[in-house]
N, C-alpha and C. Protein backbone atom coordinates (compact mmCIF):
# COMPACT_ATOMS: atom_id res chain seq x y z
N UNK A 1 38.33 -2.68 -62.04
CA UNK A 1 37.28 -1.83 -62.52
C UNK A 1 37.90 -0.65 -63.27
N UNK A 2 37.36 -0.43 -64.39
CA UNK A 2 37.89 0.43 -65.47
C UNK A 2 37.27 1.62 -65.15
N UNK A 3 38.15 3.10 -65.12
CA UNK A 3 37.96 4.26 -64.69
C UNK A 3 37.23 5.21 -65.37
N UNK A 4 36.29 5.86 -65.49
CA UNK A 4 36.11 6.71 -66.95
C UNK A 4 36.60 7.97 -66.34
N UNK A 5 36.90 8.39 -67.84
CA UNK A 5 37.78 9.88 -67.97
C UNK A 5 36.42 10.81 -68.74
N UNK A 6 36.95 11.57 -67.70
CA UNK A 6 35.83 12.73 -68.00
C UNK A 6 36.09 13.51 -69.70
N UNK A 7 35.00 13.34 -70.31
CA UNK A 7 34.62 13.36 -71.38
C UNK A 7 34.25 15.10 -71.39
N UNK A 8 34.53 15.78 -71.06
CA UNK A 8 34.95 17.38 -71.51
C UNK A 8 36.20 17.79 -71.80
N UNK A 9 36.13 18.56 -72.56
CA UNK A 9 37.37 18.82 -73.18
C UNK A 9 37.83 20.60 -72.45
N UNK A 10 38.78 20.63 -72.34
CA UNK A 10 39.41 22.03 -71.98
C UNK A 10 39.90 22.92 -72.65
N UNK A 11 38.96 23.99 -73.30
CA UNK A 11 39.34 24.75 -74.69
C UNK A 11 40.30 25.26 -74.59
N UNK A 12 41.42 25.55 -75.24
CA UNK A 12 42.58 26.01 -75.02
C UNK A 12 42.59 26.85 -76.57
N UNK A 13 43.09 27.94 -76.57
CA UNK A 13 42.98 28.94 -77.59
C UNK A 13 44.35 29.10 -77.44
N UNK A 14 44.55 29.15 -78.91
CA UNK A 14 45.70 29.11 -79.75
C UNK A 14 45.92 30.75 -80.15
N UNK A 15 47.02 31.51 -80.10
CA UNK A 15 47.36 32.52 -79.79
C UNK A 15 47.46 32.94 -81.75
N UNK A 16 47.17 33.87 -82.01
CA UNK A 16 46.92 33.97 -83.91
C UNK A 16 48.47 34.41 -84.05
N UNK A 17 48.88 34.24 -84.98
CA UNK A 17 50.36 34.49 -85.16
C UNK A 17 50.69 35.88 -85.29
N UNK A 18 50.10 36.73 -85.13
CA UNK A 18 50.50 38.50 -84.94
C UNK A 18 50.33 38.65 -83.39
N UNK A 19 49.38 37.91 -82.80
CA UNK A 19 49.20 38.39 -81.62
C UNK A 19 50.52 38.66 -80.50
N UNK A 20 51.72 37.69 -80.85
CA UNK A 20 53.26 38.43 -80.34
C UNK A 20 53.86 39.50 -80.52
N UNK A 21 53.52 39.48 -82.00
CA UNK A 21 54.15 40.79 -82.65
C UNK A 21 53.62 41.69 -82.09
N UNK A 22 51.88 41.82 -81.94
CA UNK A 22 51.56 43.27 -81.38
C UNK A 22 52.58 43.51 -79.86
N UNK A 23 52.76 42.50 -79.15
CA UNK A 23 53.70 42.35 -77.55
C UNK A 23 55.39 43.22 -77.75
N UNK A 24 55.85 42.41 -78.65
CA UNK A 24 56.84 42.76 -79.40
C UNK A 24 57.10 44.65 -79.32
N UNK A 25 55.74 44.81 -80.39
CA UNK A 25 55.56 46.19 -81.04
C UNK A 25 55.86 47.25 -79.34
N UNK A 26 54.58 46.71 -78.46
CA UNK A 26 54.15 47.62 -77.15
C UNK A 26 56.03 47.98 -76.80
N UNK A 27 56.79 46.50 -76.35
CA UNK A 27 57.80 46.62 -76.20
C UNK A 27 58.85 47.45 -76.03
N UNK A 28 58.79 47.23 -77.40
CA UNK A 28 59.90 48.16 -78.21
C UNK A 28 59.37 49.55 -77.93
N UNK A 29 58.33 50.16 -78.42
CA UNK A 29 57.88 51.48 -77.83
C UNK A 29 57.81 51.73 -76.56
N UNK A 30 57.57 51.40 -75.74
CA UNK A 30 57.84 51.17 -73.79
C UNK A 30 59.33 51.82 -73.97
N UNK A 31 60.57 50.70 -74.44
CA UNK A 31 61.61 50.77 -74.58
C UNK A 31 61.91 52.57 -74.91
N UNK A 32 61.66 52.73 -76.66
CA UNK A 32 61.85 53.78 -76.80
C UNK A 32 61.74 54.75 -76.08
N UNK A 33 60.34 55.05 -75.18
CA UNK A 33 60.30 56.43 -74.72
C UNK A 33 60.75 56.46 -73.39
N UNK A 34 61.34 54.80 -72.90
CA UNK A 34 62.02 55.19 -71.51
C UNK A 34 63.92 55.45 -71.95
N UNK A 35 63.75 55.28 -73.09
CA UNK A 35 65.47 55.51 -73.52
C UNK A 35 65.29 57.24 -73.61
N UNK A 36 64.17 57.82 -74.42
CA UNK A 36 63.80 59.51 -74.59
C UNK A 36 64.13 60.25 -73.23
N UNK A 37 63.21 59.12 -71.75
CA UNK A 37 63.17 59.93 -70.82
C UNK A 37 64.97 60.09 -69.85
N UNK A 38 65.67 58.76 -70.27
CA UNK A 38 67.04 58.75 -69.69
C UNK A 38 68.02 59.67 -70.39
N UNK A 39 67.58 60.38 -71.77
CA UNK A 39 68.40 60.57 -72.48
C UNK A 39 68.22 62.21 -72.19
N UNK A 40 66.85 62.99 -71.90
CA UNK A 40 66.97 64.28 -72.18
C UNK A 40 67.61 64.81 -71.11
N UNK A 41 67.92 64.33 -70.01
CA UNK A 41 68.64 65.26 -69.34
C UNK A 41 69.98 65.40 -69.43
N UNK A 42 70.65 64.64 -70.63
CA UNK A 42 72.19 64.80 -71.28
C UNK A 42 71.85 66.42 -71.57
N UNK A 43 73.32 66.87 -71.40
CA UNK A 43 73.54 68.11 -71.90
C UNK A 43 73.45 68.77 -73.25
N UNK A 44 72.57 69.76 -74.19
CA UNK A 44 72.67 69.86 -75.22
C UNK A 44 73.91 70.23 -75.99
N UNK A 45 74.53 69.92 -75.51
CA UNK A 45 76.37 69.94 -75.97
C UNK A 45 76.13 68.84 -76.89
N UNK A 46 75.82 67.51 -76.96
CA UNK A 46 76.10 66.18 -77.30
C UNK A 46 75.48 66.45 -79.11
N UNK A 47 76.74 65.91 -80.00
CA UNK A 47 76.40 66.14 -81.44
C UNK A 47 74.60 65.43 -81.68
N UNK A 48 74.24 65.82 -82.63
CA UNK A 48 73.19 65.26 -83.47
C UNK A 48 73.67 64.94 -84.27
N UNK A 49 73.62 63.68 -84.82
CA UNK A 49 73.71 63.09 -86.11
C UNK A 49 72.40 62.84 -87.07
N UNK A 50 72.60 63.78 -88.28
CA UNK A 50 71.69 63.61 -89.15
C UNK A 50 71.92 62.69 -90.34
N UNK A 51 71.08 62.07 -90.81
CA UNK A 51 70.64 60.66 -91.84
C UNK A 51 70.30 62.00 -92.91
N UNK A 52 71.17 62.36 -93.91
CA UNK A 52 70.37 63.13 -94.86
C UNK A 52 69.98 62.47 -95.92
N UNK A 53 69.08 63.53 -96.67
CA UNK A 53 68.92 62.80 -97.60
C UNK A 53 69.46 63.15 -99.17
N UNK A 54 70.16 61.68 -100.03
CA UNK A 54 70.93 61.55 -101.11
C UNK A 54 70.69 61.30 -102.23
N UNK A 55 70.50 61.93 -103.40
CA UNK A 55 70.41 61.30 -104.54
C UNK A 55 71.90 60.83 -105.31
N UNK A 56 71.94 59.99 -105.97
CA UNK A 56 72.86 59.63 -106.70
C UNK A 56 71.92 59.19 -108.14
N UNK A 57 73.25 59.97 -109.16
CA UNK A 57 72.41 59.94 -110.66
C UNK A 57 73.44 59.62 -111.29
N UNK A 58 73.33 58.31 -112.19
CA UNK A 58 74.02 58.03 -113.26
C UNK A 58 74.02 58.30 -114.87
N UNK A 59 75.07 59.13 -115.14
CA UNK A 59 75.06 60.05 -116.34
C UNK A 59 75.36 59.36 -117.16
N UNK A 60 75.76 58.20 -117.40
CA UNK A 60 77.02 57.72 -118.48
C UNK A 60 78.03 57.96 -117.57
N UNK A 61 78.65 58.95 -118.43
CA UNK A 61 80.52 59.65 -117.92
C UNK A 61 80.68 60.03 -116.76
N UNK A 62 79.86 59.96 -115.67
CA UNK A 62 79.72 60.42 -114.35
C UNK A 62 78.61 60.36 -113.31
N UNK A 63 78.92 59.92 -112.05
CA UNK A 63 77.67 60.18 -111.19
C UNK A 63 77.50 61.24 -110.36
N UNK A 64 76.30 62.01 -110.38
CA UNK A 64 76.29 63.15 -109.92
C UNK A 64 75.34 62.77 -108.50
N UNK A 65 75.85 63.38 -107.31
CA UNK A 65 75.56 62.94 -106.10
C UNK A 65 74.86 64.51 -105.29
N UNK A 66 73.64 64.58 -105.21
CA UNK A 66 72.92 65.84 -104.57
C UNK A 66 72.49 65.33 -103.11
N UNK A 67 73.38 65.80 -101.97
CA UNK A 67 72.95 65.34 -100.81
C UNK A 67 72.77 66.82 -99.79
N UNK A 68 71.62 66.65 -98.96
CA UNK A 68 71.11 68.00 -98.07
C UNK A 68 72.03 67.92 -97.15
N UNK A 69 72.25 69.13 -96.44
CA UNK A 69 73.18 69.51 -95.87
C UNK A 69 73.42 70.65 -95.03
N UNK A 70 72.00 70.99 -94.63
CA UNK A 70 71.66 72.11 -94.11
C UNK A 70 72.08 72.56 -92.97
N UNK A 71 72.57 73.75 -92.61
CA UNK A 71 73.00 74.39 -91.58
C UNK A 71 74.88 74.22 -91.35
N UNK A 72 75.20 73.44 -92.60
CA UNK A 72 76.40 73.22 -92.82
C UNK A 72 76.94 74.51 -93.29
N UNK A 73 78.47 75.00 -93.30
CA UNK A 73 79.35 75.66 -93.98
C UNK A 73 80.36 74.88 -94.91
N UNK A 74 80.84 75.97 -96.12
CA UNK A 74 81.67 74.58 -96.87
C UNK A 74 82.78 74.43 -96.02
N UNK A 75 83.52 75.10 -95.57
CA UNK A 75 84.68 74.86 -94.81
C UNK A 75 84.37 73.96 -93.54
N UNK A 76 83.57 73.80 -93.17
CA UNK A 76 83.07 72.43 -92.55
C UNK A 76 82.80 71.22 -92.89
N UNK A 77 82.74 70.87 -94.40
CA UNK A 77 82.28 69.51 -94.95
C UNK A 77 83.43 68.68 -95.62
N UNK A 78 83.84 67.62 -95.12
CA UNK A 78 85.06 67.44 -95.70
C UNK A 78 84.42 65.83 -96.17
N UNK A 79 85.65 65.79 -97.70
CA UNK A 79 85.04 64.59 -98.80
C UNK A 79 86.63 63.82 -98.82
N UNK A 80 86.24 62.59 -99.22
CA UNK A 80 87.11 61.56 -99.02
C UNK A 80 86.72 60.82 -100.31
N UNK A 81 87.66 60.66 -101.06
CA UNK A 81 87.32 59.59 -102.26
C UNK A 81 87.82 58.60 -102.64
N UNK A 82 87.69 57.36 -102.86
CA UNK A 82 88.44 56.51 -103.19
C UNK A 82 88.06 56.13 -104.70
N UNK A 83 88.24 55.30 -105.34
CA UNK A 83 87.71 54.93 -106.52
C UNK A 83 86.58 54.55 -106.89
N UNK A 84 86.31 53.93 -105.72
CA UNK A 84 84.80 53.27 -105.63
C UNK A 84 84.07 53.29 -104.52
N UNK A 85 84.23 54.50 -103.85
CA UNK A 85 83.54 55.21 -102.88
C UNK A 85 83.70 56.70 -102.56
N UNK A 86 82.75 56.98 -101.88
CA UNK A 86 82.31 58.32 -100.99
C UNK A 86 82.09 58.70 -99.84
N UNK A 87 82.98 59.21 -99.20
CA UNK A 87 83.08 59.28 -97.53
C UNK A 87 82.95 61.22 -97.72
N UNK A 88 81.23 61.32 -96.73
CA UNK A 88 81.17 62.61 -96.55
C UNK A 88 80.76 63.06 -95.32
N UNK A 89 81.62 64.09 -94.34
CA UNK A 89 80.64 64.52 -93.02
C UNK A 89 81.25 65.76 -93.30
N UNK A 90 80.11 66.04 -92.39
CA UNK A 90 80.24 68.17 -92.15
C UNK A 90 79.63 67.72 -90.43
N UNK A 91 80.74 68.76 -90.18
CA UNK A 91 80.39 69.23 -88.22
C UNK A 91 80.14 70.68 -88.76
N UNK A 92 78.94 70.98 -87.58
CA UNK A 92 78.83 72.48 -87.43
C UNK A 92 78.40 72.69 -85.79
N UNK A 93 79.30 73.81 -85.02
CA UNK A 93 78.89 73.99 -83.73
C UNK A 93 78.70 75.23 -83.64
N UNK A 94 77.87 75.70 -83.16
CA UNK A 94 77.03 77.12 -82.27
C UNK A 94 77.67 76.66 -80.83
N UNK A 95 78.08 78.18 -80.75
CA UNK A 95 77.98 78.62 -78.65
C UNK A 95 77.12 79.91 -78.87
N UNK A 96 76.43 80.00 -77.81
CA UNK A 96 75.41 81.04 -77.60
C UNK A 96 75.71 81.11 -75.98
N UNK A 97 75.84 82.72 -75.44
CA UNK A 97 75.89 82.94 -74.08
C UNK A 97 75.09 84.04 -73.62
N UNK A 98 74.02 83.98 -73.02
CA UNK A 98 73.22 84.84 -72.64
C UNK A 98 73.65 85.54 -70.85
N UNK A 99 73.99 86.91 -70.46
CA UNK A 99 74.21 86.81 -69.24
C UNK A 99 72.93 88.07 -68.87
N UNK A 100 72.44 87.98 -67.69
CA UNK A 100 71.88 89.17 -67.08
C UNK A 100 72.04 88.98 -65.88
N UNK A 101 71.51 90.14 -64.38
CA UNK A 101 71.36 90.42 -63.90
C UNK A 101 71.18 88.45 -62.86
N UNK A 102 72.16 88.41 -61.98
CA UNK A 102 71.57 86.92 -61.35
C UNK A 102 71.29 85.39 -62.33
N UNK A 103 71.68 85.55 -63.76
CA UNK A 103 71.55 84.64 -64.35
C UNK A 103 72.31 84.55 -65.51
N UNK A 104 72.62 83.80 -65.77
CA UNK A 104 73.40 82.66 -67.23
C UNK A 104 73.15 81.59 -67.90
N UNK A 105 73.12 81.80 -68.57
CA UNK A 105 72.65 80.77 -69.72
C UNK A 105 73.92 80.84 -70.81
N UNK A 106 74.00 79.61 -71.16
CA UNK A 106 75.07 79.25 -71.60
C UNK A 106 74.48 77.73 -72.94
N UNK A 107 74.24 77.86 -74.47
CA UNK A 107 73.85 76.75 -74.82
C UNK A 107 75.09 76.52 -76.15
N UNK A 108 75.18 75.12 -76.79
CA UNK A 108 76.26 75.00 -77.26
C UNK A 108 75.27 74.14 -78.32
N UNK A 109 75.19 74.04 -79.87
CA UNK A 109 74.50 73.30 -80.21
C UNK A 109 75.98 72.99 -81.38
N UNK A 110 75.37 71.61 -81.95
CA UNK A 110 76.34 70.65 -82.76
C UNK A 110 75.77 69.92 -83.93
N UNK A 111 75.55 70.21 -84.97
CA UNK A 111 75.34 69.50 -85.64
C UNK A 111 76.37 68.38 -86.53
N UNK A 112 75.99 66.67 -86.84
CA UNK A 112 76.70 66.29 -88.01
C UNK A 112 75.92 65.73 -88.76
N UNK A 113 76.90 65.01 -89.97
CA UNK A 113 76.36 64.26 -90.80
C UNK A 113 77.57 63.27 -91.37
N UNK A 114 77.47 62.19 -91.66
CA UNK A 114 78.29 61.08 -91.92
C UNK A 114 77.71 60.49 -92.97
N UNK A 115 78.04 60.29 -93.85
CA UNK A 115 77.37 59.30 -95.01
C UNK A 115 78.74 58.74 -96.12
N UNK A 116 78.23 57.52 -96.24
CA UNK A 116 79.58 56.89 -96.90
C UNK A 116 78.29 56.12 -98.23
N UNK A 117 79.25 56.30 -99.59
CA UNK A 117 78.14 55.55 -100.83
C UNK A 117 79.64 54.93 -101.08
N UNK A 118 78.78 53.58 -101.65
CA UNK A 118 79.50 52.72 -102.24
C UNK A 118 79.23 52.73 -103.99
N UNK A 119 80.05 53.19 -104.52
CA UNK A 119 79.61 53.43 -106.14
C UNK A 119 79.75 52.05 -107.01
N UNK A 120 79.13 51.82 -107.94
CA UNK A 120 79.38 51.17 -108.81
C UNK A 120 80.15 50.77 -109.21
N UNK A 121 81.04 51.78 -109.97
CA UNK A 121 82.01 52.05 -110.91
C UNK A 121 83.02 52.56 -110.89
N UNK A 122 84.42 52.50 -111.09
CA UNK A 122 85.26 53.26 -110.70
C UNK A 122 85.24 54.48 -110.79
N UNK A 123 85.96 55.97 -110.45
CA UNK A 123 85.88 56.78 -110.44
C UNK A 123 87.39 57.33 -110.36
N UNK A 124 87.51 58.67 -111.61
CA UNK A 124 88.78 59.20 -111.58
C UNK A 124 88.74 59.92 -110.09
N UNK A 125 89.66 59.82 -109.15
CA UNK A 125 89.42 60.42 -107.95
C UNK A 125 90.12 62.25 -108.16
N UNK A 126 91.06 62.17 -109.23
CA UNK A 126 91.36 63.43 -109.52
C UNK A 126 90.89 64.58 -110.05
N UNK A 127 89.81 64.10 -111.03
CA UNK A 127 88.94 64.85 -111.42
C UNK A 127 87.47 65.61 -110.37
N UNK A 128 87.24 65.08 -109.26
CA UNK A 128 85.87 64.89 -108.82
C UNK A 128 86.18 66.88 -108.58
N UNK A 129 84.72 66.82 -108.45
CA UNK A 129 84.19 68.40 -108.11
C UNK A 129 83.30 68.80 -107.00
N UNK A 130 83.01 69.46 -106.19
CA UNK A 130 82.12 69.63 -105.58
C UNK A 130 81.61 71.28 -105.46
N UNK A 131 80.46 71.19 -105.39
CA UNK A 131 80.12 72.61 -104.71
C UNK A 131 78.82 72.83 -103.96
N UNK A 132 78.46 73.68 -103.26
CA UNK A 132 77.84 73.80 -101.99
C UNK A 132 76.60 74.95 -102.40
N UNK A 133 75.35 74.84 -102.49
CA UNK A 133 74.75 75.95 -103.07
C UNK A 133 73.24 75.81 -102.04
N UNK A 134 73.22 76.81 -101.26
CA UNK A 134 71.70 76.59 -100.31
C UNK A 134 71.50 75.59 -99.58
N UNK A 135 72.58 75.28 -98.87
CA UNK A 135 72.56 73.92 -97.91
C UNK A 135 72.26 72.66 -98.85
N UNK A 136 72.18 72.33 -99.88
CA UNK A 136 72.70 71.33 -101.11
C UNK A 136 74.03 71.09 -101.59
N UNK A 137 74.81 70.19 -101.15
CA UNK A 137 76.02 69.94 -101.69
C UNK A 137 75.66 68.78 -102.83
N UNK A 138 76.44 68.92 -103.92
CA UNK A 138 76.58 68.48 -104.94
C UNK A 138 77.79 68.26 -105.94
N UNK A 139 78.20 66.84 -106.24
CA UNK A 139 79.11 66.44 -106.32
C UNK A 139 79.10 65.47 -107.86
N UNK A 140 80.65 65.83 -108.42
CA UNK A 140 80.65 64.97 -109.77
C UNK A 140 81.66 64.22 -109.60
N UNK A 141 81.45 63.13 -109.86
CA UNK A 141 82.36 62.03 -109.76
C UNK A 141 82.61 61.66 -111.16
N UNK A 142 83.40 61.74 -112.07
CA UNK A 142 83.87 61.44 -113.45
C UNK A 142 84.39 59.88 -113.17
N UNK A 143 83.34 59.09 -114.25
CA UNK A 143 83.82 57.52 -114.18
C UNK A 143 85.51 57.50 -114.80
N UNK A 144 85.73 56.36 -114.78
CA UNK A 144 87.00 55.80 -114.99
C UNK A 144 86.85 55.56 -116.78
N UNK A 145 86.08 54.71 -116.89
CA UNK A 145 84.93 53.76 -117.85
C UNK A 145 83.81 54.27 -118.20
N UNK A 146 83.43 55.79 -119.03
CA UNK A 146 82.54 55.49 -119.31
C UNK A 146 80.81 54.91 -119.67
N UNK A 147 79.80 54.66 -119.23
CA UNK A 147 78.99 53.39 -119.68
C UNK A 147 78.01 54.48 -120.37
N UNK A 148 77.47 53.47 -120.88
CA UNK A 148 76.21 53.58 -122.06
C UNK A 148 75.15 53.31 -120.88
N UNK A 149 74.35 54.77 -121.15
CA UNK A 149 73.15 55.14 -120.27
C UNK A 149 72.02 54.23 -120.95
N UNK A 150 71.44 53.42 -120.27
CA UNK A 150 70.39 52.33 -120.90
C UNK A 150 69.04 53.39 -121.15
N UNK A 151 68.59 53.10 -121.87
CA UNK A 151 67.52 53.53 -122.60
C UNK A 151 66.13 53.11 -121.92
N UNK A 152 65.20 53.84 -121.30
CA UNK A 152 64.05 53.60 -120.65
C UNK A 152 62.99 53.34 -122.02
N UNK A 153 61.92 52.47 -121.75
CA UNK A 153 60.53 51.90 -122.51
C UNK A 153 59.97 51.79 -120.74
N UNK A 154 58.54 52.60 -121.47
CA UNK A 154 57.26 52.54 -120.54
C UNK A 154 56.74 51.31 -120.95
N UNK A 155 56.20 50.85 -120.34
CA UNK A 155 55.56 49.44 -120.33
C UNK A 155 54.09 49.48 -120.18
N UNK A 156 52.97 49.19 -120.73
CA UNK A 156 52.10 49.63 -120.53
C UNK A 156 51.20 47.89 -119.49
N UNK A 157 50.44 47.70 -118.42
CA UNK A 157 50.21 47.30 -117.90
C UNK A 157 48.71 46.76 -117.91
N UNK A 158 48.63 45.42 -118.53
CA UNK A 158 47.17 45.17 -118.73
C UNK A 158 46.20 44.39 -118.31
């Protein structure tokens, strides 16, 4: 005797293809602010490293490099050149000591910055220049070679 199979079906819902990612997303943020909460009770001694921000401009005969740099001194920023690169950091440290009556305070702050560009083009490394004006350092790198600055056309879009 032949069995019958029950003739309902068992809806099963198919998960939409972001619906991980949002899991993913929670994750990673969970993550983050339990790394925030392990991390603030490090001592404010510990450097900051700042991501500044860089322009690089191609002149023809040179690239001129305007990167922020704030709270830096020049005698703190030291440049590294090779032909076809740019190695730049500045350290800056504060001590501050507060004493009174039953109490001390003692804070040490640190700033850096690290940034390395990979140039194009060669570069006379003997010629380069720099100078430091309002927490803006700015830098000329004299090519090796020359190039012919290409010529911009607006394009009109229709």
């Amino acid at each position: 005797m032949a069995t019958k199979k029950s003739s309902k079906l068992k809806s099963v819902s198919t998960p939409s293809l972001y619906s991980g990612w949002f899991d993913i997303d929670r994750s990673i943020e969970n993550l983050r602010k339990e790394m925030e909460k392990a991390f603030s009770s490090f001592p404010a001694s510990l450097p900051k490293i700042n991501h500044t921000s860089c322009d690089v401009i191609d002149e023809g005969n040179q690239f001129r490099v305007k990167l922020d740099v704030p709270g830096i001194k020049k005698n703190e920023i030291k440049l590294d050149v090779t032909e076809n690169s740019l190695h730049i950091s500045g350290q800056h440290k504060e001590e501050s000591e507060e004493k009174k009556k039953n109490y001390l305070r003692k804070e040490r702050n640190q700033i850096s910055y690290h940034r390395t560009l990979p140039l194009s083009e060669k570069i006379t490394t003997l010629k380069v220049k720099a100078k430091l004006t309002d927490g803006v350092l700015e830098i000329i790198l004299p090519k090796s070679k020359p190039t012919k600055i290409q010529q911009k056309k607006s394009i009109s879009i229709q």
